[in-house]
Protein backbone atom coordinates (compact mmCIF):
# COMPACT_ATOMS: atom_id res chain seq x y z
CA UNK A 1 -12.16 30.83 -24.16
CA UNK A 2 -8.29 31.63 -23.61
CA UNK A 3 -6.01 29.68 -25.85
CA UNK A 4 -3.49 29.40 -23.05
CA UNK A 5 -2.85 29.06 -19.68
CA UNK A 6 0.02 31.24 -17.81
CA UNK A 7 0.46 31.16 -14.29
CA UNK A 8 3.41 32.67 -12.24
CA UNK A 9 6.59 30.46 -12.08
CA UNK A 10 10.59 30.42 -11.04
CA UNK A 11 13.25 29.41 -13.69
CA UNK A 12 16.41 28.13 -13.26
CA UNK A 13 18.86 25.80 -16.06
CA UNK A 14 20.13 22.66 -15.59
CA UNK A 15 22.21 19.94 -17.59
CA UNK A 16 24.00 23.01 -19.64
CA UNK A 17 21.43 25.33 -19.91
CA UNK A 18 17.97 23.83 -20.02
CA UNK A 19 15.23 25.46 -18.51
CA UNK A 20 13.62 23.67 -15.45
CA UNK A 21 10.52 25.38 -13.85
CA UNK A 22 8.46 25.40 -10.83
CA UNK A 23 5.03 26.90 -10.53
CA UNK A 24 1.16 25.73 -9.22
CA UNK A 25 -1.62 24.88 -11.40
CA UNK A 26 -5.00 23.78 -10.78
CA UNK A 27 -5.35 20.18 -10.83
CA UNK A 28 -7.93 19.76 -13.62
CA UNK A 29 -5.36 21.96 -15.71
CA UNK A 30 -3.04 19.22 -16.22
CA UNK A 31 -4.49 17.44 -18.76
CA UNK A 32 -5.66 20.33 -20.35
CA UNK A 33 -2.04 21.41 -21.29
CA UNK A 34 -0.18 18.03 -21.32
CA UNK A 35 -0.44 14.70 -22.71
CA UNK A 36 -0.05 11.18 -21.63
CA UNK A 37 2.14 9.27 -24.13
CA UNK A 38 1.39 5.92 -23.46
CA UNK A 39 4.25 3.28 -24.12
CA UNK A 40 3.15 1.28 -27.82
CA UNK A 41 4.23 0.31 -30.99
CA UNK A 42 3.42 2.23 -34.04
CA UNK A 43 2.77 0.41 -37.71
CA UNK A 44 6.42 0.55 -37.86
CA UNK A 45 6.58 -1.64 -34.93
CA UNK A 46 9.02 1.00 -33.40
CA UNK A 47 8.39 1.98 -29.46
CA UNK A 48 6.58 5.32 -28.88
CA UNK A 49 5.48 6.88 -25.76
CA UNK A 50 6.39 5.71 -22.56
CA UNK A 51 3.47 5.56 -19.85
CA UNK A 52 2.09 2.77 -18.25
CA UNK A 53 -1.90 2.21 -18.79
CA UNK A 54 -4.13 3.44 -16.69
CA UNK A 55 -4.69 1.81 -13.76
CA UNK A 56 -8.20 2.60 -12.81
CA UNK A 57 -8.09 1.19 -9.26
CA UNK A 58 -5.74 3.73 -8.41
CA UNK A 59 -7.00 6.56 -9.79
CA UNK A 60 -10.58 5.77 -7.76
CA UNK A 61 -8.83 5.68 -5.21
CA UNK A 62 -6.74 9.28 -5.62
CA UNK A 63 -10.34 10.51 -6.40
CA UNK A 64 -12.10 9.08 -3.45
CA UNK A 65 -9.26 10.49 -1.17
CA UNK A 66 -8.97 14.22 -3.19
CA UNK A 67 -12.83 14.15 -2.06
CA UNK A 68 -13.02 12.86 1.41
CA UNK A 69 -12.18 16.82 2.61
CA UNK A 70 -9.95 19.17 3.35
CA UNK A 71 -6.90 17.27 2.35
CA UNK A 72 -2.83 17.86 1.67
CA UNK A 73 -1.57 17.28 -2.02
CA UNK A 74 1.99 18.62 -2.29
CA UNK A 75 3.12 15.63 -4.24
CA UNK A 76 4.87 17.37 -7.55
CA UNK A 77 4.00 16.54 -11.27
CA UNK A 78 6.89 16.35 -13.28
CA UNK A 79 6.31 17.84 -17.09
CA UNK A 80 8.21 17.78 -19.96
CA UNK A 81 7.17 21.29 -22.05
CA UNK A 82 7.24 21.51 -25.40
CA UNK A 83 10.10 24.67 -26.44
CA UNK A 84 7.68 27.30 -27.39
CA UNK A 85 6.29 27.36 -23.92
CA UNK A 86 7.30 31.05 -23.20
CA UNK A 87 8.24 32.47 -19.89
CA UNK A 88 8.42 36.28 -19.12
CA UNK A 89 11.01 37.60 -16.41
CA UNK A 90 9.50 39.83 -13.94
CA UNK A 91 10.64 43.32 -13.65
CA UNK A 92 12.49 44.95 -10.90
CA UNK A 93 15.80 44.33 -8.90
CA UNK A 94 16.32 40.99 -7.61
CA UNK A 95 16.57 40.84 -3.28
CA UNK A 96 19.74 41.43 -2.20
CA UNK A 97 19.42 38.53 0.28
CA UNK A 98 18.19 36.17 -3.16
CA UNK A 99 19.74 32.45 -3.00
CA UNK A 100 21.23 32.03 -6.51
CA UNK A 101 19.88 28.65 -6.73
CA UNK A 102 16.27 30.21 -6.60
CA UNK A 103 17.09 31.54 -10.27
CA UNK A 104 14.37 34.31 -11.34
CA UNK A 105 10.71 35.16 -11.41
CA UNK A 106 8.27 35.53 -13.34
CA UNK A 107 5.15 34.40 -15.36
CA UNK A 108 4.94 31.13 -17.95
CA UNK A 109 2.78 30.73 -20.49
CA UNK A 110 1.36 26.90 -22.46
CA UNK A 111 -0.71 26.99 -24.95
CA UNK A 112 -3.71 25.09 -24.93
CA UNK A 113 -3.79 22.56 -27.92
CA UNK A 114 -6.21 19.80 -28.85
CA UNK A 115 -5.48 16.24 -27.49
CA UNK A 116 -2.02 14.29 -29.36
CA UNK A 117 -1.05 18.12 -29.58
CA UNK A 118 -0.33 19.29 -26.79
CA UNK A 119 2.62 21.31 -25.62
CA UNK A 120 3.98 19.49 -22.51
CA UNK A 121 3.76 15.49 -21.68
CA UNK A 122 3.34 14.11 -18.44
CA UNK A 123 6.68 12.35 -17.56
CA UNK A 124 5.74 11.34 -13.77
CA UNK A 125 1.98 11.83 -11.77
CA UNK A 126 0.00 9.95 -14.85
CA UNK A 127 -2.50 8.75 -12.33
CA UNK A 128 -2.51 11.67 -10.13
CA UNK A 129 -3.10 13.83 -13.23
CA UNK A 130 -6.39 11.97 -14.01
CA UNK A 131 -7.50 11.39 -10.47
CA UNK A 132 -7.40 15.40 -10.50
CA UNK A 133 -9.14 16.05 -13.49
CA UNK A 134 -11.90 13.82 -12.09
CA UNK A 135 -12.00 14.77 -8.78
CA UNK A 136 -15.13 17.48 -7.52
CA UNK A 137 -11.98 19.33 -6.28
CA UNK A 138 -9.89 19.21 -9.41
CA UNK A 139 -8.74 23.57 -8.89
CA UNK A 140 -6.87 22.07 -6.22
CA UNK A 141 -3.40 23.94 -6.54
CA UNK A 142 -1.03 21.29 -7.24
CA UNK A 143 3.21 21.90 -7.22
CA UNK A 144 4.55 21.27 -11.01
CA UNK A 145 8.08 20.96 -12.13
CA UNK A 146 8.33 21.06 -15.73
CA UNK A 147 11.54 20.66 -17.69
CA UNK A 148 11.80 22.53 -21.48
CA UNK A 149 12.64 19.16 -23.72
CA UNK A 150 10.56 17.83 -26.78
CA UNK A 151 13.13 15.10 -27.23
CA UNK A 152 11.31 11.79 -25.94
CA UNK A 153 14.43 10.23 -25.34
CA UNK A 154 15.27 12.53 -22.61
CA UNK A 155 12.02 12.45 -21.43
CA UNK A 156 12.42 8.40 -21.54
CA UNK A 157 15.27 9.03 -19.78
CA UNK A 158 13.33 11.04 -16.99
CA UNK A 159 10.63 8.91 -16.43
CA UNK A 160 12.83 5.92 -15.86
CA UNK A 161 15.15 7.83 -13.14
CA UNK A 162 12.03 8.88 -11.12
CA UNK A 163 10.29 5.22 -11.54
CA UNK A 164 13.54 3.34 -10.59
CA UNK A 165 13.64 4.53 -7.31
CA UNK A 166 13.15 2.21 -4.45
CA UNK A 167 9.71 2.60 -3.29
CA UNK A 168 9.01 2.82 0.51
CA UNK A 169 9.31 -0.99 2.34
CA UNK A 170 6.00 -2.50 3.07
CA UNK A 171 7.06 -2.62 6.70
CA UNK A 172 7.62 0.77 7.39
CA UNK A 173 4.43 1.93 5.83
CA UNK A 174 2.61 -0.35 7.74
CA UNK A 175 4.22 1.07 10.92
CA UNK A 176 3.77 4.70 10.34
CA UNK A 177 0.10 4.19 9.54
CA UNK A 178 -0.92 4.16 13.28
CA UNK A 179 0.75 7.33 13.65
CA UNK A 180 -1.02 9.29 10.81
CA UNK A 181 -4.54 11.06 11.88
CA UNK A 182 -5.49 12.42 8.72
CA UNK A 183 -7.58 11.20 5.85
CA UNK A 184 -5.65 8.32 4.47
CA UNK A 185 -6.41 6.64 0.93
CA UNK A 186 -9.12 3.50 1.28
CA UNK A 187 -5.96 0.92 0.59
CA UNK A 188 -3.74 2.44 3.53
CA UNK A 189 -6.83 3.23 5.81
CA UNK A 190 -7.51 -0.76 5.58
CA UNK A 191 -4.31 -1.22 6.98
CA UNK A 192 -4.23 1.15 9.74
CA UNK A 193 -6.18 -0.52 12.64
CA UNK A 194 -4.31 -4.13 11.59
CA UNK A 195 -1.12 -2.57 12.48
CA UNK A 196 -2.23 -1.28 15.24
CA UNK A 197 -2.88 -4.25 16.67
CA UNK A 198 0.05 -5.66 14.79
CA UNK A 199 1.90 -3.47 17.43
CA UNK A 200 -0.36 -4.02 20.62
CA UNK A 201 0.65 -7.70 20.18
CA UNK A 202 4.35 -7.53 19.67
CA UNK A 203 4.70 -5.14 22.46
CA UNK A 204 2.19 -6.37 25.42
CA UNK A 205 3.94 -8.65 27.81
CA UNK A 206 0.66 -10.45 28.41
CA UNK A 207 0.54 -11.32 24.26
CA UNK A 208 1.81 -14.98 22.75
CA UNK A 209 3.33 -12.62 19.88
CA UNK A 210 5.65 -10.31 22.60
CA UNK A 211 8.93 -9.63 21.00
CA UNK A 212 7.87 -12.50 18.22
CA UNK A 213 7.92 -9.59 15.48
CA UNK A 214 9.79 -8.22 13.01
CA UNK A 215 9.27 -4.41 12.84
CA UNK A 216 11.38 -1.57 10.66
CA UNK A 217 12.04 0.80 13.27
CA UNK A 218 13.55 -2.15 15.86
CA UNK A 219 16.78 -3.27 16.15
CA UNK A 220 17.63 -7.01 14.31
CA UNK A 221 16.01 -9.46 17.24
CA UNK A 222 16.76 -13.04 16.58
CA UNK A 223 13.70 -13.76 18.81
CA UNK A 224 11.87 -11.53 16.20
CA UNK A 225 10.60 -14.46 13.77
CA UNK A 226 7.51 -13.22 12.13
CA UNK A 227 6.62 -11.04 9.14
CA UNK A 228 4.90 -7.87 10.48
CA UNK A 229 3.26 -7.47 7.02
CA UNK A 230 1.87 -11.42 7.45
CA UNK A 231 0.08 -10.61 10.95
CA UNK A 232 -0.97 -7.04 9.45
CA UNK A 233 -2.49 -9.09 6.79
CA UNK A 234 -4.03 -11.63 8.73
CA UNK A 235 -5.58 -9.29 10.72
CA UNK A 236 -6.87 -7.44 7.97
CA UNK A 237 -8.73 -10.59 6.47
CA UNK A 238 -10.16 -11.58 10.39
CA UNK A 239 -11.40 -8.13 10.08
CA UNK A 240 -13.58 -8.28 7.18
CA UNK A 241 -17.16 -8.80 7.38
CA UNK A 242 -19.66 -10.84 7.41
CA UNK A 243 -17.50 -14.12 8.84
CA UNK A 244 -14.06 -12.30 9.81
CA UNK A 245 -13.72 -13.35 13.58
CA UNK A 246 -12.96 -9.42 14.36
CA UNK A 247 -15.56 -7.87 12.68
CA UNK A 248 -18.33 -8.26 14.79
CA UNK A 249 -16.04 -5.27 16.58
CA UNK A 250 -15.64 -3.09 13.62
CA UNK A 251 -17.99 0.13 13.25
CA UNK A 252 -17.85 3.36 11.30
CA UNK A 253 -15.76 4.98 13.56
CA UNK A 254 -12.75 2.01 13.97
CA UNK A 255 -14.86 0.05 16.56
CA UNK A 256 -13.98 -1.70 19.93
CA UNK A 257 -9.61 -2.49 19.48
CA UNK A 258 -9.74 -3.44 22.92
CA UNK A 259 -11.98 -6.69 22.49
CA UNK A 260 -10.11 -7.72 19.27
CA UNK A 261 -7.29 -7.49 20.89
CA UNK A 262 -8.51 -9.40 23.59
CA UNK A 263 -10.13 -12.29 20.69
CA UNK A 264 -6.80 -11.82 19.02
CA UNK A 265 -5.31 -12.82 22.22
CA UNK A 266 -7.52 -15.93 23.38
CA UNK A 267 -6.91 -17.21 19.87
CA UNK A 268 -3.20 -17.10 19.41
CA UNK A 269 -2.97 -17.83 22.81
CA UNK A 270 -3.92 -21.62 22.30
CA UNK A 271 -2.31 -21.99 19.11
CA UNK A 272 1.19 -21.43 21.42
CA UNK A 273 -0.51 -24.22 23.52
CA UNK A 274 -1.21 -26.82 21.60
CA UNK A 275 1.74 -26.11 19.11
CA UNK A 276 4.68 -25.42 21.60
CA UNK A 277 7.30 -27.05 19.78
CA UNK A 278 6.47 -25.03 16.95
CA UNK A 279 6.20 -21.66 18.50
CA UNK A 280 8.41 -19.04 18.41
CA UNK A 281 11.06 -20.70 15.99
CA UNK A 282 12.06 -19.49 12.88
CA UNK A 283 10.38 -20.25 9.85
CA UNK A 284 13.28 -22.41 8.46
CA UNK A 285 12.28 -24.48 11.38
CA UNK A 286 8.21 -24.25 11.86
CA UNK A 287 6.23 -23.21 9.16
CA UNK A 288 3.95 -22.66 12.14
CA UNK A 289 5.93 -19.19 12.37
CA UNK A 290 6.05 -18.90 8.38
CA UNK A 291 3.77 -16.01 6.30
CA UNK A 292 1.79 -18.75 5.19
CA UNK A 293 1.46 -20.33 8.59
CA UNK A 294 0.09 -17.18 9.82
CA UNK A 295 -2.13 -16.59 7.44
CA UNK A 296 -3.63 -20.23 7.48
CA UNK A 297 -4.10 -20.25 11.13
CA UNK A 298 -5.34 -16.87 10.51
CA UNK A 299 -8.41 -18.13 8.45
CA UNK A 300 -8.84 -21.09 10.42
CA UNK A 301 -9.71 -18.23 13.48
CA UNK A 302 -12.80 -17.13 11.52
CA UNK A 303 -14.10 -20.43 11.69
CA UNK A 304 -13.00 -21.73 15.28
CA UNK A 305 -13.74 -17.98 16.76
CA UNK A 306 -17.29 -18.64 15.13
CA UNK A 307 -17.87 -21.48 17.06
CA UNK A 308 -15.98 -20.83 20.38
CA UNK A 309 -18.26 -17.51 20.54
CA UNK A 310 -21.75 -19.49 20.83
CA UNK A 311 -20.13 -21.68 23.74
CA UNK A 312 -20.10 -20.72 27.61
CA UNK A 313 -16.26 -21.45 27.54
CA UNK A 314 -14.48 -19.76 24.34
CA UNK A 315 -11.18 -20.39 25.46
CA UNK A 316 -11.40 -23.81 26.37
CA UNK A 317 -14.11 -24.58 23.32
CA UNK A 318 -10.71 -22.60 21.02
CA UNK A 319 -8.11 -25.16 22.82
CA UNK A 320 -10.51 -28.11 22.03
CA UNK A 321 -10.86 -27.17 18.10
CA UNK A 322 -7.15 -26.87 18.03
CA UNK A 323 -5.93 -29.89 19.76
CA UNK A 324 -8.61 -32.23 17.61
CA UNK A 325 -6.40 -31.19 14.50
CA UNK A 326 -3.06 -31.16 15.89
CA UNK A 327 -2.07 -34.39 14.92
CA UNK A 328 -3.01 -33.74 11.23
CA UNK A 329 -0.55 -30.71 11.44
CA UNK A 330 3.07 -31.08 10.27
CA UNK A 331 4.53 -27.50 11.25
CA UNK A 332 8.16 -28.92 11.71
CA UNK A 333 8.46 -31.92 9.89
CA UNK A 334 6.70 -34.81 8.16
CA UNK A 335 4.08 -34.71 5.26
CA UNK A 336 1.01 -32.94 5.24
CA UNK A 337 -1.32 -35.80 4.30
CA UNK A 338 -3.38 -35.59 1.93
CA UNK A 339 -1.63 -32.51 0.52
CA UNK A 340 1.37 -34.91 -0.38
CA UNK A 341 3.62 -31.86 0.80
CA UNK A 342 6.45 -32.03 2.90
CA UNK A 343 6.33 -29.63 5.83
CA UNK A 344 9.09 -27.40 4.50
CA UNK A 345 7.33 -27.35 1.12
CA UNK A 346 4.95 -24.75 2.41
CA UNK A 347 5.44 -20.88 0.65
CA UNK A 348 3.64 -17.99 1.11
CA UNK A 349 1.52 -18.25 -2.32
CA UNK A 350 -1.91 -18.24 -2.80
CA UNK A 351 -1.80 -22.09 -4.01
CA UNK A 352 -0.18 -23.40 -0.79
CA UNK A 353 -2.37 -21.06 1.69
CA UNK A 354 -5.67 -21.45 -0.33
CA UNK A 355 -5.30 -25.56 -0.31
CA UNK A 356 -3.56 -26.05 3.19
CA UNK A 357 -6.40 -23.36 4.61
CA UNK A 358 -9.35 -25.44 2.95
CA UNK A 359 -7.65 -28.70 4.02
CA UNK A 360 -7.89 -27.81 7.99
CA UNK A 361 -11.08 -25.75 7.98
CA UNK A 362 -12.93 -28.97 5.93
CA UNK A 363 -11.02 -31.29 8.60
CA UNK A 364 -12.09 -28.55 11.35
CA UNK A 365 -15.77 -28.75 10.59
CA UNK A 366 -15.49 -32.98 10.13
CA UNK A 367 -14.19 -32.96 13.28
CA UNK A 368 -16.36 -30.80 15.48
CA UNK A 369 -19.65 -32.55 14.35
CA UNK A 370 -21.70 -34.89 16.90
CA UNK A 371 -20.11 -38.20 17.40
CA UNK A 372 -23.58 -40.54 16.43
């Protein structure tokens, strides 16, 4: 078995002569020829290393999607390589027509060393780099940029300039996801068919949400009041079997959007009813329209939708439910009783949704029962 690994490469300098190279490897190569120096304290109590821990979630889930088929992995693993990494110029004039920039060609060669030895470190694409040497389809070419440093300071110095940029807002990804066919990974295929219908609401004319939310790629809209990433969400958790009010719809292949659209619709449709004074205000003003209003009313659809569904009359079974709890609700002022919280007290954490959500379906399912 080889002692090394070369594979063809370019080379150009940077930062006053150091050598920066680009070049494809098979995935499952990675950790063959670099390590991960994870961020600790030696017996000196002085910091070494400088990776997070693994986060196993997300590496199942770059494994799950590197298997699912055929897919596209151009995202680049940055390396820091060791100095005796050697690379060999090819041979031959250089085109005539050759952008500077591109620097030269040729062929680079690591050596393989045992594990703590190795002669590169992984400096960004830790979890990518074990998701591929995992995966069934770890010879995957994958881009690699490696820089020629065994300083860890500068490589310190690396990882923190890639990890410090701003990642992608949670609103935009949630509004590009409906426009993506390809094989997505499980946590942004869950999120897919909620924006979807995240977007069928804000946009029909016919919906209670039309213009009522707040999406990246429109212009500021006063009117535009709600959180897309609250009804995205909400819709999510109505989706999810076995009590979700949507999932009855749901099937391998995405299932009927039309009719939870339509449940979406009858539902939120009587909450603007009964709750006028509280619709379509900003949050400072309803909590009705807050993330955690819309994700308590939300859960409270399971329940209701549950109910409404065994009746000959959903909608007017839905408006019924609703207008029974009403005057327990304080969505613009007054104190939720017997929460002891004052109606601007409500935040989107799990403590206020969890308690206010158990609260009205308890008082929901008191309420509905046979008068004896």
């Amino acid at each position: 078995m080889s002692n090394e690994i070369t594979v063809r490469a370019l080379r150009t300098q940077q930062a006053g002569g150091v050598p920066v190279y680009a070049f494809f490897m098979a995935g499952s190569d990675i950790t063959r020829v670099a390590d991960i120096s994870r961020v600790g304290r030696d017996e000196a109590d002085a910091l070494k290393g400088f990776q997070r821990k693994e986060i196993r979630e997300h590496v199942n889930g770059i494994v799950e999607f590197l298997d699912s088929g055929d897919v596209l992995f151009p995202n680049a693993i940055i390396l820091a390589l060791a100095p005796e990494v050697e690379f060999r110029q090819s041979r031959g004039p250089a085109p005539s027509s050759l952008d500077e920039a591109a620097t030269h060609a040729g062929t680079l060669t690591i050596p393989l060393r045992p594990e703590g030895r190795r002669a590169a470190w992984v400096v960004d694409g830790q979890q990518r780099s074990l998701a591929l040497a995992r995966a069934q389809k770890g010879r995957l070419p994958v881009p690699i940029v490696g820089f020629v440093s065994a300083d860890l300071k500068i490589q310190r110095e690396q990882f923190i300039l890639v990890n410090k940029v701003k990642p992608l807002p949670r609103g935009l990804l949630n509004e590009l996801l409906p426009e993506v066919d390809t094989i997505l990974p499980r946590d942004l295929a869950a999120k897919k068919l909620p924006s979807e219908l995240c977007n069928a609401l804000n946009r029909s004319l016919g919906s209670p949400f039309y213009g009522l939310v707040r999406r990246e790629s429109e212009p500021e809209n006063a009117a535009a009041v709600i959180a897309d990433t609250a009804l995205i969400d909400a819709i999510k958790d109505n989706l999810k079997p076995p009590m979700g009010a949507l999932s009855q719809f749901r099937s391998e292949h995405g299932g009927d959007a039309d009719a939870m659209y339509r449940t979406l619709v009858l539902y939120w449709d009587a909450v603007r009813a009964v709750f006028p004074d509280a619709w379509g205000r900003p949050p400072q003003e309803s909590r009705l329209m807050h993330s955690a209003g819309i994700r308590v009313m939300s859960r409270l659809m399971d329940q209701v939708m549950l109910r409404a569904d065994s009746t000959g009359n959903p909608q007017a079974e839905v408006q019924v439910s609703l207008r029974r709890l009403a005057i327990h609700c304080r969505w613009t002022g007054g104190i939720w009783e017997p929460l002891g919280w004052a109606w601007d007290e409500i935040q989107n954490t799990s403590r206020h949704v969890n308690r206010l959500t158990e609260y009205l379906v308890r008082l929901d399912r008191e309420l509905a029962r046979p008068q004896r």
